[in-house]
Protein backbone atom coordinates (compact mmCIF):
# COMPACT_ATOMS: atom_id res chain seq x y z
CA UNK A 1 -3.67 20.63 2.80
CA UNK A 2 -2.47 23.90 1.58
CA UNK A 3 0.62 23.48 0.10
CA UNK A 4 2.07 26.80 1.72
CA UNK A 5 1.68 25.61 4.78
CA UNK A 6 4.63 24.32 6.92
CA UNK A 7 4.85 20.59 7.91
CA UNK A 8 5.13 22.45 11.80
CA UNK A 9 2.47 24.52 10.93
CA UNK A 10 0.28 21.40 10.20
CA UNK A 11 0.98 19.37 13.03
CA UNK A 12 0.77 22.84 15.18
CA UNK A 13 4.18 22.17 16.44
CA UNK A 14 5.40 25.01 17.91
CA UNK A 15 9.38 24.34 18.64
CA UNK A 16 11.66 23.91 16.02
CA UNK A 17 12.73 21.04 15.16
CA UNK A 18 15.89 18.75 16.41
CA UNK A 19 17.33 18.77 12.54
CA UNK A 20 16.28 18.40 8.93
CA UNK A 21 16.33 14.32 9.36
CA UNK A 22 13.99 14.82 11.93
CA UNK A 23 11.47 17.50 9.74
CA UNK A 24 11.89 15.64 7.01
CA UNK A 25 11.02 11.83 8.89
CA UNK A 26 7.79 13.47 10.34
CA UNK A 27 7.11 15.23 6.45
CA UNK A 28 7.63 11.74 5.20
CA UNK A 29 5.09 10.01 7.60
CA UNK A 30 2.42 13.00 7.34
CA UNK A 31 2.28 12.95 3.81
CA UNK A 32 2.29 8.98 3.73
CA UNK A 33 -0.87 9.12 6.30
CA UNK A 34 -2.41 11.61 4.12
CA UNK A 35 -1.87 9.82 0.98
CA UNK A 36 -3.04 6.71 2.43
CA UNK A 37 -6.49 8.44 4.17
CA UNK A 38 -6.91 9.80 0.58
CA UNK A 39 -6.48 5.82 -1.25
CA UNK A 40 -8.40 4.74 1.62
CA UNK A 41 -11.23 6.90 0.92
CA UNK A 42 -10.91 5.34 -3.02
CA UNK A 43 -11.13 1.96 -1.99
CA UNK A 44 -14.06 2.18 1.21
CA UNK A 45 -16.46 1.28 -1.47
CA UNK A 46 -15.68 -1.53 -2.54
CA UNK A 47 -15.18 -2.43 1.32
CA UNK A 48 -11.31 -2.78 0.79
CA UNK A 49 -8.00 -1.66 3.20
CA UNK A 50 -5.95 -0.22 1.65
CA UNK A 51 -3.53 -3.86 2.89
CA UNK A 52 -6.47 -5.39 1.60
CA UNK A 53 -5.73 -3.69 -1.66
CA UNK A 54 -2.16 -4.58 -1.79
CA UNK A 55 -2.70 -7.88 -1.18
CA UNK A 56 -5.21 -8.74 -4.08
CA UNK A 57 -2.70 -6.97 -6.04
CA UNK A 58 0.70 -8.91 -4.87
CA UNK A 59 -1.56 -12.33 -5.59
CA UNK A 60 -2.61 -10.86 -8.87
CA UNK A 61 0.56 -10.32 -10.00
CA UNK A 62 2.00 -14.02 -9.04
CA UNK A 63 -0.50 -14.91 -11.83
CA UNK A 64 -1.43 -17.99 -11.26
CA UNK A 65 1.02 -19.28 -8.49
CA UNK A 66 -0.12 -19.68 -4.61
CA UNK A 67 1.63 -17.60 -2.09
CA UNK A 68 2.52 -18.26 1.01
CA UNK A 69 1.65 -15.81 4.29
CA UNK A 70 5.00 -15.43 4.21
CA UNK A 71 5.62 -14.88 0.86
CA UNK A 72 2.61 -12.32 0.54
CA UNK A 73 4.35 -10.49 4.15
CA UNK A 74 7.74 -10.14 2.12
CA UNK A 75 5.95 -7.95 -0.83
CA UNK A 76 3.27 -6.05 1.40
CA UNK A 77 4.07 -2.21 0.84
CA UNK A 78 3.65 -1.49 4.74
CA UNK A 79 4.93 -4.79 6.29
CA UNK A 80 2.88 -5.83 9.99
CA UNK A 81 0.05 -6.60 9.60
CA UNK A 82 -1.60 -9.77 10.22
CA UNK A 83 -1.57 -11.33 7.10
CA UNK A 84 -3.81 -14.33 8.02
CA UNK A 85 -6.51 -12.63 9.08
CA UNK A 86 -5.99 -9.91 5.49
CA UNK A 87 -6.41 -13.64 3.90
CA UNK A 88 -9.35 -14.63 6.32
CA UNK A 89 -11.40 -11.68 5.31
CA UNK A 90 -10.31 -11.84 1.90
CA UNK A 91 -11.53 -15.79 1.66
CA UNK A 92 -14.80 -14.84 3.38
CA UNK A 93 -15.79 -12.01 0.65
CA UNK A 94 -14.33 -14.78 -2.31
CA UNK A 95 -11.58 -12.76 -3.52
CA UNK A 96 -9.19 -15.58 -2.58
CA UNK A 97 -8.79 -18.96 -2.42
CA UNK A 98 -6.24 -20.84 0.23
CA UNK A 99 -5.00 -24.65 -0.43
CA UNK A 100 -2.74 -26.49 1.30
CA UNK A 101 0.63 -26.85 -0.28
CA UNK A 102 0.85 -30.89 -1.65
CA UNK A 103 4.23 -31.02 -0.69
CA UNK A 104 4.21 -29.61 2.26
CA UNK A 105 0.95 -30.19 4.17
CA UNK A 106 1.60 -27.36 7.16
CA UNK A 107 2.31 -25.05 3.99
CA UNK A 108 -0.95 -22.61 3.36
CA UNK A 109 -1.28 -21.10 0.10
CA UNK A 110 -3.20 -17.70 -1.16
CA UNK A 111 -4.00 -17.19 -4.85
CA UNK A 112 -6.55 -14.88 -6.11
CA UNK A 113 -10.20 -15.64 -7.30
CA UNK A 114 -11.14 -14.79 -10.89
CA UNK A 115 -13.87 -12.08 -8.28
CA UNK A 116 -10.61 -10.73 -6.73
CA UNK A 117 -9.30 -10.45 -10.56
CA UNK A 118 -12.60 -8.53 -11.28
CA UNK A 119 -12.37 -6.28 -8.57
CA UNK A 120 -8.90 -5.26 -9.30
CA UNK A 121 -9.68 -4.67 -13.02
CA UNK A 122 -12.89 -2.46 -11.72
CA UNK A 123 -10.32 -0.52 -9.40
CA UNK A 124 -7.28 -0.01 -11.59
CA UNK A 125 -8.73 2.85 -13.52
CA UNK A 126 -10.04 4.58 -10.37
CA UNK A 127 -6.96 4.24 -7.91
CA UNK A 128 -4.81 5.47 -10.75
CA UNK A 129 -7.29 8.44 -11.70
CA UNK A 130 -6.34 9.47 -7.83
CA UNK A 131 -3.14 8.53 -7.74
CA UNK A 132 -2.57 11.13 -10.45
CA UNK A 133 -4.44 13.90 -8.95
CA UNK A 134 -2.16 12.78 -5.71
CA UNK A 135 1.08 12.73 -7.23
CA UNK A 136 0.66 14.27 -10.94
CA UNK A 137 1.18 18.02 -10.29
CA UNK A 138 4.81 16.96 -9.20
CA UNK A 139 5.48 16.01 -12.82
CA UNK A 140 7.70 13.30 -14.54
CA UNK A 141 11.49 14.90 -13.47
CA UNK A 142 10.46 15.22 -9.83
CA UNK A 143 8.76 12.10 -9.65
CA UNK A 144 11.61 10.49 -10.52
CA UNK A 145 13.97 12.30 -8.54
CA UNK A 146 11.44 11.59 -5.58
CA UNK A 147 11.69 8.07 -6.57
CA UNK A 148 15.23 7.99 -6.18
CA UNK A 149 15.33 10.21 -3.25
CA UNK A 150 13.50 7.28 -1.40
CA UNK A 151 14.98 4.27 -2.58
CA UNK A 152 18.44 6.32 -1.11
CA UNK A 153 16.58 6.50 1.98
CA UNK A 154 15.28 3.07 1.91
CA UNK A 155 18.26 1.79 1.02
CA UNK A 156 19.75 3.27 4.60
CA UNK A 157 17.50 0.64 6.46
């Protein structure tokens, strides 16, 4: 997207909007989607979601610790989505491993494969080449002001 081009100009929205929370709800969400099509496109191939993504990444940094559905549903960047069937496809491709808890036999547990490990390592570099062409030309001051901006905003939920 051009960046002199109006969020109402991009969404062809022709009345103004109800208020600034509203423009700036629907700017948040736009340029979410759009940052998400553009990881998206990063990670398609290596046959990944970008949840897919997030959860190799949440199991890869419990180290070597199980988590449970739950557990992995907590941390998940965009909660929702089914995270069985995230593990299900996961398992099937042998980027994760499930066991049942010894404790607590109705207790399912996730931990990454020393594959899902490899894939990760093979897609840091590349996911944080884009993210920096993404996010970089805002710079390190307005990064972190946007940073705080949204944990304000987050923090109203």
């Amino acid at each position: 997207m051009s960046s002199n081009r109006t969020l109402s100009q991009e969404i062809r929205q022709e009345k103004p909007f109800a208020g600034l929370e509203e423009e700036a709800f629907l700017g948040l969400q736009r340029t979410a989607s759009l940052l998400m099509q553009a990881l998206g496109r990063e990670l398609k191939g290596h046959d990944l979601s970008p949840a897919q993504y997030n959860t190799l990444r949440i199991l890869r940094g419990a180290g070597p610790d199980a988590l449970t559905c739950g557990d992995i549903g907590d941390r998940l960047v965009s909660p929702g989505p089914d995270v069985t069937r995230l593990l299900d496809r996961l398992e099937q491709r042998g980027l994760v491993t499930r066991l049942r808890d010894v404790e607590d036999r109705r207790l399912v547990r996730a931990r990454i494969t020393r594959e899902g490990t490899d894939l990760l390592a093979e897609l840091d570099e590349p996911v944080d080449h884009a993210l920096r062409r993404l996010l970089g030309s805002l710079g390190p001051a307005k990064l972190r002001t946007f940073i705080e901006l949204l944990a304000e905003a987050r923090a109203a939920t």
